[in-house]
PDB file of N, CA and C in Angstrom:
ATOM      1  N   UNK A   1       0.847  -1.170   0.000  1.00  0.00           N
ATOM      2  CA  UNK A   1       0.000   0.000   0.000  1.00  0.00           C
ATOM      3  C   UNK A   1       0.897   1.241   0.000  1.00  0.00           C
ATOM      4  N   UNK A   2       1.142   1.906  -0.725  1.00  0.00           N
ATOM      5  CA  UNK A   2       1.725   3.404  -0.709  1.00  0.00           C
ATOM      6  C   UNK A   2       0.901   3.655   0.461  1.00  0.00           C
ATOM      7  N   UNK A   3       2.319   5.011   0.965  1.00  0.00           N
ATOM      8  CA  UNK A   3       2.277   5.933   1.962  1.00  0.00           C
ATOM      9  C   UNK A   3       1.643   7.273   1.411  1.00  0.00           C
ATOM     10  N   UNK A   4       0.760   7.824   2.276  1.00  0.00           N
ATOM     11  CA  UNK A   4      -0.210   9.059   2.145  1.00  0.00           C
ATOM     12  C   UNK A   4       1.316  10.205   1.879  1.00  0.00           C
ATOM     13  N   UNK A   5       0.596  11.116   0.930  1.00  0.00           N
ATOM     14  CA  UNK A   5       1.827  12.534   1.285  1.00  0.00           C
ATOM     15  C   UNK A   5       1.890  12.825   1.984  1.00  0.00           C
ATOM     16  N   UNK A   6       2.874  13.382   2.767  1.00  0.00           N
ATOM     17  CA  UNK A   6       3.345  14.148   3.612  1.00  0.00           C
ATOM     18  C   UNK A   6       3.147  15.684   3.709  1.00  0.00           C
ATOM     19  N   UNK A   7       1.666  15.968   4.594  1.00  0.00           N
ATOM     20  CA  UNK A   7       1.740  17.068   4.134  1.00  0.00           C
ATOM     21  C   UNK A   7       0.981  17.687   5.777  1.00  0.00           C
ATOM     22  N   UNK A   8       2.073  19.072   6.074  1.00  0.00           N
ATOM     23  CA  UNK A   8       1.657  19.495   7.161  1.00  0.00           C
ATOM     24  C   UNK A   8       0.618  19.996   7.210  1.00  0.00           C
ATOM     25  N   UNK A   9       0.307  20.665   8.668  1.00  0.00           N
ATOM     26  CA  UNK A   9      -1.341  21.320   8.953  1.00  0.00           C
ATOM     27  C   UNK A   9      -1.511  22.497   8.242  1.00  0.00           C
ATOM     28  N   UNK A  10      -0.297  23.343   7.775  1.00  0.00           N
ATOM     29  CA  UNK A  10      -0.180  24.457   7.284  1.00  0.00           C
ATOM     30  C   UNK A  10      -1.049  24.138   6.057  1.00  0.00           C
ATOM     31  N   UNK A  11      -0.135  23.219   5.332  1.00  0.00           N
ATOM     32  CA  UNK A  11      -0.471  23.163   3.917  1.00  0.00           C
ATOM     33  C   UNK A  11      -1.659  22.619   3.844  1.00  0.00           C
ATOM     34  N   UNK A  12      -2.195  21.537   4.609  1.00  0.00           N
ATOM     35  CA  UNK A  12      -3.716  21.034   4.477  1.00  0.00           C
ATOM     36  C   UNK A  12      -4.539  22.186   4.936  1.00  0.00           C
ATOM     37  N   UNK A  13      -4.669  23.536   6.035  1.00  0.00           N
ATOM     38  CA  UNK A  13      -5.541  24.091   5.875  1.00  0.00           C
ATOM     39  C   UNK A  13      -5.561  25.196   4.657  1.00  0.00           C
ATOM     40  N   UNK A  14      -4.854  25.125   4.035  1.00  0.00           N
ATOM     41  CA  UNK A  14      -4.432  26.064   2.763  1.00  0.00           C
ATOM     42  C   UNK A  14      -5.187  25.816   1.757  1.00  0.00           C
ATOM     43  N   UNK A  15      -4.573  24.368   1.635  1.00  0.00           N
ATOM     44  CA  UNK A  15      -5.603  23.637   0.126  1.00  0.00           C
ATOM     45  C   UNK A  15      -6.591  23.160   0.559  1.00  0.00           C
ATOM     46  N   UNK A  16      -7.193  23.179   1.567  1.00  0.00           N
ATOM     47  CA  UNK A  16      -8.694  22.745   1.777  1.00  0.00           C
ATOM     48  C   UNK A  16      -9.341  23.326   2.865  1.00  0.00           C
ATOM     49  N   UNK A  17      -9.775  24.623   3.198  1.00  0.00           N
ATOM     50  CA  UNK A  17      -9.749  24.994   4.139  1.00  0.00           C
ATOM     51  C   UNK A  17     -10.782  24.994   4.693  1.00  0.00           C
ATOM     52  N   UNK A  18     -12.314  24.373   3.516  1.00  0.00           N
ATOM     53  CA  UNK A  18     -13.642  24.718   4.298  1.00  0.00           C
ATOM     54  C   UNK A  18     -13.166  23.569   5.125  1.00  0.00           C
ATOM     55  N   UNK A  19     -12.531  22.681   5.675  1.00  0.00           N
ATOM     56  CA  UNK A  19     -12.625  21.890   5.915  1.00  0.00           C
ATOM     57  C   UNK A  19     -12.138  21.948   7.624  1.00  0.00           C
ATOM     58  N   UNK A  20     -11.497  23.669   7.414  1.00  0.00           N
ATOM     59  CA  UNK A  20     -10.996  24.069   8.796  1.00  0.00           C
ATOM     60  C   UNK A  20     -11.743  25.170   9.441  1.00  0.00           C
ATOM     61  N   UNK A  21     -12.698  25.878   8.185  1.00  0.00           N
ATOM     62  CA  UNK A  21     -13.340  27.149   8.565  1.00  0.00           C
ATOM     63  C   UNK A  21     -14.326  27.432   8.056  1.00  0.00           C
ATOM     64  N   UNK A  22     -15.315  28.187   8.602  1.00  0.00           N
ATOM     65  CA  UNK A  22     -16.763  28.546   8.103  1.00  0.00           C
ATOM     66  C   UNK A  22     -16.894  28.893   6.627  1.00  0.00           C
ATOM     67  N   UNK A  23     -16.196  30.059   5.994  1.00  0.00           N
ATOM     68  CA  UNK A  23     -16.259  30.538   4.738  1.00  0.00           C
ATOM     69  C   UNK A  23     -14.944  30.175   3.921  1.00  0.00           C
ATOM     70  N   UNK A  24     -14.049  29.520   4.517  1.00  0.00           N
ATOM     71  CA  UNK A  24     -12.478  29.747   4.091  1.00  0.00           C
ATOM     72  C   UNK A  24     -12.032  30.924   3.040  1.00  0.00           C
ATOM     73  N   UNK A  25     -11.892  31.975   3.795  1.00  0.00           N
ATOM     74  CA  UNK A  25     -11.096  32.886   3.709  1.00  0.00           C
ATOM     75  C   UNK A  25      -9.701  32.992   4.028  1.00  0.00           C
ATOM     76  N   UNK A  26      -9.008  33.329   4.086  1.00  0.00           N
ATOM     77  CA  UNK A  26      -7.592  34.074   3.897  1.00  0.00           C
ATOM     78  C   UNK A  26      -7.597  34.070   5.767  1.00  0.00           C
ATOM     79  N   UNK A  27      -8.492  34.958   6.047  1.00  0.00           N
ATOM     80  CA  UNK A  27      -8.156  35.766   7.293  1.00  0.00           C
ATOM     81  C   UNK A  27      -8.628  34.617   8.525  1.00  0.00           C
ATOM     82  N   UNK A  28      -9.337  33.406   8.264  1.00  0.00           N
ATOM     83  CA  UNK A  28      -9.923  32.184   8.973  1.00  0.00           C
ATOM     84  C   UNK A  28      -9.113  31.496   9.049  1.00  0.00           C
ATOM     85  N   UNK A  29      -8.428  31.327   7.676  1.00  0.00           N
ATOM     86  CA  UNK A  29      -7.249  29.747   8.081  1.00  0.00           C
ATOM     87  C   UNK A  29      -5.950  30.427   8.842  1.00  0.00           C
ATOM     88  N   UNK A  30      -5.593  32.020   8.658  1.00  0.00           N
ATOM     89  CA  UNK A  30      -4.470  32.782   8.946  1.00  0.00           C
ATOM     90  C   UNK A  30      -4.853  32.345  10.716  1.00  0.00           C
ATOM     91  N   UNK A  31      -6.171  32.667  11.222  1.00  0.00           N
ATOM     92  CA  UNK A  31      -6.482  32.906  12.640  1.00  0.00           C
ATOM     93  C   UNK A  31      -6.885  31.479  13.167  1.00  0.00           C
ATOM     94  N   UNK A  32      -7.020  30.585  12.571  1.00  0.00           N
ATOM     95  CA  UNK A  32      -7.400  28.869  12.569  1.00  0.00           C
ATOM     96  C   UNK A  32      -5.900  28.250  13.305  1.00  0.00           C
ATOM     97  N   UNK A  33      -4.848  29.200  12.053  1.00  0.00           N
ATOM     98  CA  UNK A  33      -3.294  28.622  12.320  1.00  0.00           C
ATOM     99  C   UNK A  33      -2.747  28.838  13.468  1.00  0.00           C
ATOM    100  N   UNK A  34      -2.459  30.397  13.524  1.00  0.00           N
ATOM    101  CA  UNK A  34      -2.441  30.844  15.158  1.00  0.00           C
ATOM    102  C   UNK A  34      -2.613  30.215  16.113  1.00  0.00           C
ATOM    103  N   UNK A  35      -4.006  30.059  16.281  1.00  0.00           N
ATOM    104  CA  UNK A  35      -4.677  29.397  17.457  1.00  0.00           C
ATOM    105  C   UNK A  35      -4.203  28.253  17.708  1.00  0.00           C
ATOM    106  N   UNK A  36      -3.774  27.442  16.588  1.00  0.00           N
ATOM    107  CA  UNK A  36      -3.451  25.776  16.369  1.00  0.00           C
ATOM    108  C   UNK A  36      -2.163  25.805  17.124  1.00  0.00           C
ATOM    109  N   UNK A  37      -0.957  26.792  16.548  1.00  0.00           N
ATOM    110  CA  UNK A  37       0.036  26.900  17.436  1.00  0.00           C
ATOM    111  C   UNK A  37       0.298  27.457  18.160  1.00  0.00           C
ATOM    112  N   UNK A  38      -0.640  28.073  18.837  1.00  0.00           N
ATOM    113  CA  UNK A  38      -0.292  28.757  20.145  1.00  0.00           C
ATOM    114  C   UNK A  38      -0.998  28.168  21.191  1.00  0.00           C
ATOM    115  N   UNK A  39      -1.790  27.108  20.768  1.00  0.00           N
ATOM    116  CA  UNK A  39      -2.324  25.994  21.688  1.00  0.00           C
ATOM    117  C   UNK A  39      -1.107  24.651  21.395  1.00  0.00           C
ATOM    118  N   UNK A  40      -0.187  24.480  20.765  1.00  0.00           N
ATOM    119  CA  UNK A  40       0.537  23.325  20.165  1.00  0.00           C
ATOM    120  C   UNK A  40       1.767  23.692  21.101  1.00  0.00           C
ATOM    121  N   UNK A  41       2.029  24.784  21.260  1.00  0.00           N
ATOM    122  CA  UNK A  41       3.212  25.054  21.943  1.00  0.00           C
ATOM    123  C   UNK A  41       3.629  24.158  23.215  1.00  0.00           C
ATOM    124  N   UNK A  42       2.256  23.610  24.270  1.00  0.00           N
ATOM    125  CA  UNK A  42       2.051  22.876  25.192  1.00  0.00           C
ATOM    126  C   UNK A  42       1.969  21.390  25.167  1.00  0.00           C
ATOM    127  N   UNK A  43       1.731  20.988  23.994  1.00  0.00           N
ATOM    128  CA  UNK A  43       1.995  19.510  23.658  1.00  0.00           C
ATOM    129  C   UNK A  43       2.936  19.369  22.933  1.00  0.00           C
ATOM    130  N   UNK A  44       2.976  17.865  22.457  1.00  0.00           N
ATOM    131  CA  UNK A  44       4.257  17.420  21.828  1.00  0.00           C
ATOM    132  C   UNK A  44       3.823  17.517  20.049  1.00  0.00           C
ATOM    133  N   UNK A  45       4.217  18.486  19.659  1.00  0.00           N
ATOM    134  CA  UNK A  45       3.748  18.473  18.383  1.00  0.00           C
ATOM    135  C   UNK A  45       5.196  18.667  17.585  1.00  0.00           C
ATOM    136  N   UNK A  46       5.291  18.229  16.398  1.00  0.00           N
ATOM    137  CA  UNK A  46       6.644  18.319  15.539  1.00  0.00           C
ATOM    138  C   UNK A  46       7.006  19.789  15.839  1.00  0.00           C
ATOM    139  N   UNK A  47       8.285  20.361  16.395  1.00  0.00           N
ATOM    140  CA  UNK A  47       9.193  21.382  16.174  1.00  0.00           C
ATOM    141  C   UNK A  47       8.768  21.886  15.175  1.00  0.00           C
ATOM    142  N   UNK A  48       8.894  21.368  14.092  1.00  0.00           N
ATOM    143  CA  UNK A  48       9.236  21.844  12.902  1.00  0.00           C
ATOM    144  C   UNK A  48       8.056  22.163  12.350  1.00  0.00           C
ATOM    145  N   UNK A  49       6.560  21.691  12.782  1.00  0.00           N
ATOM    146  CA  UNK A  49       5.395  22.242  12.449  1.00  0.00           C
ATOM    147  C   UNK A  49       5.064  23.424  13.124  1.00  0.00           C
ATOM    148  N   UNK A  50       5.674  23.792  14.156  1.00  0.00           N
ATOM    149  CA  UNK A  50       5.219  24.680  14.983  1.00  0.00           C
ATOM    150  C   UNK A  50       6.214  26.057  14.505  1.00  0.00           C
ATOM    151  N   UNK A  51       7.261  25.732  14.089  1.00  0.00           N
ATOM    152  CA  UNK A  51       8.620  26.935  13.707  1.00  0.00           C
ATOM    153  C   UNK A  51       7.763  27.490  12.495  1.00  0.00           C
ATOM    154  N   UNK A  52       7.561  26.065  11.809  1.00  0.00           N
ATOM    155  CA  UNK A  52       7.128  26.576  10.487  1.00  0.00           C
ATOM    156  C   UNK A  52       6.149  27.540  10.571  1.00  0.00           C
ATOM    157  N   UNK A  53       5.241  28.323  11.129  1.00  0.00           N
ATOM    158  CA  UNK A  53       4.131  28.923  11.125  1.00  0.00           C
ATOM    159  C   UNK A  53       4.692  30.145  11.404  1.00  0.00           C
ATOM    160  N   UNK A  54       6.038  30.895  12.232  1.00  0.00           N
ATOM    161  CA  UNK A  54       6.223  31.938  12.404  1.00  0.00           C
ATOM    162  C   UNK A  54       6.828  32.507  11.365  1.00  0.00           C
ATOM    163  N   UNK A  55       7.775  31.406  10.788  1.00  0.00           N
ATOM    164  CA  UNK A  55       8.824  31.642   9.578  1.00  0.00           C
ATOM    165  C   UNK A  55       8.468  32.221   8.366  1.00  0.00           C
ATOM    166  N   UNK A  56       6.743  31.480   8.134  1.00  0.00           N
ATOM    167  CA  UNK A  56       6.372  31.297   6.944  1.00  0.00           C
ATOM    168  C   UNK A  56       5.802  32.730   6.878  1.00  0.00           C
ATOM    169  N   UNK A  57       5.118  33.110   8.025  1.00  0.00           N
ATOM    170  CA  UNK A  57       4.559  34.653   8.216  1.00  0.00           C
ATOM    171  C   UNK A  57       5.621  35.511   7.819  1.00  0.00           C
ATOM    172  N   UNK A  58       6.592  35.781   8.487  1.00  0.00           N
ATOM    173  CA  UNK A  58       8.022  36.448   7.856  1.00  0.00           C
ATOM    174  C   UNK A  58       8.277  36.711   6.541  1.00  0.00           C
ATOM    175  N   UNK A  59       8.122  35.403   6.085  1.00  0.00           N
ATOM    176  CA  UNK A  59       8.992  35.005   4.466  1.00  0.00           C
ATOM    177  C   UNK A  59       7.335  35.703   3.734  1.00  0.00           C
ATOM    178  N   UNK A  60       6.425  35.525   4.201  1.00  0.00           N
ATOM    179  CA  UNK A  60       5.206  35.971   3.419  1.00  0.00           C
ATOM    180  C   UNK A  60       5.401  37.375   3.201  1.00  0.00           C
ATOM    181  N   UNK A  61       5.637  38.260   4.668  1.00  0.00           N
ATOM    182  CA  UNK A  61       5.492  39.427   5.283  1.00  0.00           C
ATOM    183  C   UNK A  61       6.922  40.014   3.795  1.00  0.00           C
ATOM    184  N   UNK A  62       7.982  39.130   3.487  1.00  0.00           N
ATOM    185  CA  UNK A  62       9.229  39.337   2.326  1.00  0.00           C
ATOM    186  C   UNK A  62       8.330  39.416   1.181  1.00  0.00           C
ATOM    187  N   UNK A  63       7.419  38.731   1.273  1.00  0.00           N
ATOM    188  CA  UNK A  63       6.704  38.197  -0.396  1.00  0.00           C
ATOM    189  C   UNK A  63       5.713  39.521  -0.691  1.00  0.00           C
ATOM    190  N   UNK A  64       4.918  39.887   0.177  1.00  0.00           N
ATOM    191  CA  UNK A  64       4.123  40.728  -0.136  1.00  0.00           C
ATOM    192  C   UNK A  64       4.305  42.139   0.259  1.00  0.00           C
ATOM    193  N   UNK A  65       5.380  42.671   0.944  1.00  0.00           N
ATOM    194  CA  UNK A  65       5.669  43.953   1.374  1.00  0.00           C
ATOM    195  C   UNK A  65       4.504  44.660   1.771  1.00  0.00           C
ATOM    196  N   UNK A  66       3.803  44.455   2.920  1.00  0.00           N
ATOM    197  CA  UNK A  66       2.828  44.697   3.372  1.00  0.00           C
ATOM    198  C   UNK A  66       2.703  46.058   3.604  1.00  0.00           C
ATOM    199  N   UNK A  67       1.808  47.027   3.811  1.00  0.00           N
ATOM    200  CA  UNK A  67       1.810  48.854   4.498  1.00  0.00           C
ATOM    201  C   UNK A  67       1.096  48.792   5.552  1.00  0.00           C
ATOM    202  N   UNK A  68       0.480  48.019   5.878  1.00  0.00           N
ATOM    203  CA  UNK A  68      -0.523  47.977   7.432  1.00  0.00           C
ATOM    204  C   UNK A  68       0.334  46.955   8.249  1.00  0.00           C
ATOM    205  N   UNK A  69       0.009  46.972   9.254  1.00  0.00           N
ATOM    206  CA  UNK A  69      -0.045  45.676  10.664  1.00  0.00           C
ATOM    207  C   UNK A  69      -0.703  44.455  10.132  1.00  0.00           C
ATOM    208  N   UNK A  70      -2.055  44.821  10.153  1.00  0.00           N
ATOM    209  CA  UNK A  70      -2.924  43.713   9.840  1.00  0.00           C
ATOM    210  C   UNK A  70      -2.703  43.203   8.174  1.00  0.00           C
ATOM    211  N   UNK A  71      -1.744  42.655   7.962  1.00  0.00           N
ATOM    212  CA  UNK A  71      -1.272  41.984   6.543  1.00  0.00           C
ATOM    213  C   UNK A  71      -2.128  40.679   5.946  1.00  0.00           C
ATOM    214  N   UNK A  72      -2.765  40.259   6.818  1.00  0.00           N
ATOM    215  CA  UNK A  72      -3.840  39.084   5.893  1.00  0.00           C
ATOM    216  C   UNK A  72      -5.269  40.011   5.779  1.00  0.00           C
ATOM    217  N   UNK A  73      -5.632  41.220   6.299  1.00  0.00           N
ATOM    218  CA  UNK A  73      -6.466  42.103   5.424  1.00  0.00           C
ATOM    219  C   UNK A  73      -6.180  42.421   4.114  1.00  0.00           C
ATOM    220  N   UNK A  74      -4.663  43.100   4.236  1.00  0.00           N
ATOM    221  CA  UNK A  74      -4.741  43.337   2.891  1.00  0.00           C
ATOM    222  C   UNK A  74      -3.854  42.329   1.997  1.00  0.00           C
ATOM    223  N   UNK A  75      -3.810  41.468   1.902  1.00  0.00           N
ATOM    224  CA  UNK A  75      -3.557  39.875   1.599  1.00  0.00           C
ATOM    225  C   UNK A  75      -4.716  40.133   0.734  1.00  0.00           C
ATOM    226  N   UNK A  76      -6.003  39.124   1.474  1.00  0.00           N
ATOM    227  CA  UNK A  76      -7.091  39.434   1.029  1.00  0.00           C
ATOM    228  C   UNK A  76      -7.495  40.491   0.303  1.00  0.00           C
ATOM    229  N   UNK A  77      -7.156  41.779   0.039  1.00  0.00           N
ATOM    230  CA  UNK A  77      -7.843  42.939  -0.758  1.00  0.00           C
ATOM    231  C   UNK A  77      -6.987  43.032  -2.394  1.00  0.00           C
ATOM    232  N   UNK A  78      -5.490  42.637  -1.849  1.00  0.00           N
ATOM    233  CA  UNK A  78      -4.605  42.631  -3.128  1.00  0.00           C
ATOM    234  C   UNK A  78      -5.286  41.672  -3.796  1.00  0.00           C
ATOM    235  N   UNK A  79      -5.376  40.499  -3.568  1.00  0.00           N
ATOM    236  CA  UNK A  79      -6.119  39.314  -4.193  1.00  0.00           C
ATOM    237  C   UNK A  79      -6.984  39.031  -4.102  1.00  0.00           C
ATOM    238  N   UNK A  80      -7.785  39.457  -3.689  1.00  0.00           N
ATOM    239  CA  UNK A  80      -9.208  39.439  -3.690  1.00  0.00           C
ATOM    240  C   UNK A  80      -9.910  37.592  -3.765  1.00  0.00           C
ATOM    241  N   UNK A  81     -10.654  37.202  -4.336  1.00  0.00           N
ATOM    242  CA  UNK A  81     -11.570  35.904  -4.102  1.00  0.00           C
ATOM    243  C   UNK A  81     -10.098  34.546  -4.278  1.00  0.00           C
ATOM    244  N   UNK A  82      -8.931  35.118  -4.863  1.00  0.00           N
ATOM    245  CA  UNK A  82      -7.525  34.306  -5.161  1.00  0.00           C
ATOM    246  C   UNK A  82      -6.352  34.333  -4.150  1.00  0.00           C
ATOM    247  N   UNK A  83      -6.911  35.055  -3.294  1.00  0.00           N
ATOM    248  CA  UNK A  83      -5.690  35.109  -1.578  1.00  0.00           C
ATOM    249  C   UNK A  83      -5.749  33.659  -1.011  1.00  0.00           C
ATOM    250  N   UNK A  84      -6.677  32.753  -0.638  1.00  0.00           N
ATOM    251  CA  UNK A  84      -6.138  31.865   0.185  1.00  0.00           C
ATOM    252  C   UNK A  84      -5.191  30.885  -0.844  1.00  0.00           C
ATOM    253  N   UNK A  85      -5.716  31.150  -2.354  1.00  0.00           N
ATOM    254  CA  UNK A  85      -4.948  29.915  -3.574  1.00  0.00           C
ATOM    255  C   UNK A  85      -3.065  30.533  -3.613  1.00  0.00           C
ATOM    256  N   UNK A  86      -3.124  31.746  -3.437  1.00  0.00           N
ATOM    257  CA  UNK A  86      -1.990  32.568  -3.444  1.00  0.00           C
ATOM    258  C   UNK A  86      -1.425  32.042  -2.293  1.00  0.00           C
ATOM    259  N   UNK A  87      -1.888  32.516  -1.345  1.00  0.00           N
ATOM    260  CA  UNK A  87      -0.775  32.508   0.309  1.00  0.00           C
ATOM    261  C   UNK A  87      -0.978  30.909   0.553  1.00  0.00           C
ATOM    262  N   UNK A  88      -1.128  29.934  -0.397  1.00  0.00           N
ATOM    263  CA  UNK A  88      -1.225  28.627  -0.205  1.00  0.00           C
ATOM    264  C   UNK A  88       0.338  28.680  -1.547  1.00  0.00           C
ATOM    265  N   UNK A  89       0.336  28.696  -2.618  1.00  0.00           N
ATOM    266  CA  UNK A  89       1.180  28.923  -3.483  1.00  0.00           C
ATOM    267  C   UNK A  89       2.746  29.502  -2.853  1.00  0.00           C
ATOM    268  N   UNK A  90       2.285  31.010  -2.173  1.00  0.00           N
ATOM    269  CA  UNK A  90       3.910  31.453  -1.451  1.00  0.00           C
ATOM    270  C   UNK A  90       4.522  30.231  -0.096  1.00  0.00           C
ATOM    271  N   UNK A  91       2.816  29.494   0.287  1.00  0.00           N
ATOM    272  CA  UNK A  91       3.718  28.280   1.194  1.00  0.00           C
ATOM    273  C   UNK A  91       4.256  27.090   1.050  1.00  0.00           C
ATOM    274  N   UNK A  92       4.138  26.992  -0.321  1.00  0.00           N
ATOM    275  CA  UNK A  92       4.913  26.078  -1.147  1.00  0.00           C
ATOM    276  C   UNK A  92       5.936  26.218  -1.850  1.00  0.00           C
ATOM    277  N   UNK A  93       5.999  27.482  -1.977  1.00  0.00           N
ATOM    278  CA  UNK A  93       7.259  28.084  -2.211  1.00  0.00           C
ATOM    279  C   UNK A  93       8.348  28.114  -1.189  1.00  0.00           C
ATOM    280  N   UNK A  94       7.559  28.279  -0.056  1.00  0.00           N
ATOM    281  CA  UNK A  94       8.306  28.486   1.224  1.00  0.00           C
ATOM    282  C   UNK A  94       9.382  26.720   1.925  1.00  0.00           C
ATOM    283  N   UNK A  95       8.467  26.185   1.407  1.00  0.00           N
ATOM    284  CA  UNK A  95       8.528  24.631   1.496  1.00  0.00           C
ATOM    285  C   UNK A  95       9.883  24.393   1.093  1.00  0.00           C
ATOM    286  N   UNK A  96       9.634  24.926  -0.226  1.00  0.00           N
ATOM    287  CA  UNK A  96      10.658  24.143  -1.221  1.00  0.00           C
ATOM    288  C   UNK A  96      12.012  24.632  -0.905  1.00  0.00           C
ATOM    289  N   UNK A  97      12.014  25.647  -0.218  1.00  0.00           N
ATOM    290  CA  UNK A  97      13.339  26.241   0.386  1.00  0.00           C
ATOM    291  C   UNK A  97      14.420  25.913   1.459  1.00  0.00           C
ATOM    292  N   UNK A  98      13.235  25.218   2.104  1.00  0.00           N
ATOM    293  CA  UNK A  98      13.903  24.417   3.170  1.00  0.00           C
ATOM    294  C   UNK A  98      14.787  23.213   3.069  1.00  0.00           C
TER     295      UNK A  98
END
């Protein structure tokens, strides 16, 4: 039997996100993630799933040269109904770097 991909929480709420949030928006799976690791911090969850979530904000925060604080607002406004397919795209980009 083949092995399932390997694919973290990041990237599964990215590419499928009604599956994590009411409307899946941009700004739901961004605040879905958060929550996931800032409740994960206390259990034993992969290092490397948990790093990954601050890093990837960073390297995004490089990708899109944001002008506000609140950067998954205007995430969402640059891209409009194509932000969560995008900031799913820059985290595969982000992936591949590692």
């Amino acid at each position: 039997m083949p092995k399932p991909p390997d694919i973290d929480i990041i990237e599964a709420v990215l590419t499928r996100p009604n599956m994590y949030t009411t409307n899946s928006t941009v700004g739901e799976a961004s605040s879905f993630l958060a929550g996931y690791f800032w409740g994960s911090k206390e259990l034993k969850v992969p290092p490397n799933s948990i790093e990954n979530w601050p890093a990837f904000n960073m390297y995004l925060r490089e990708q899109i040269n944001p002008n506000s604080v609140n950067f998954w607002k205007e995430i969402e406004q640059k891209f409009g109904n194509d932000a969560l397919h995008k900031v799913c795209e820059f985290y595969l980009d982000f992936k591949s770097l590692k």
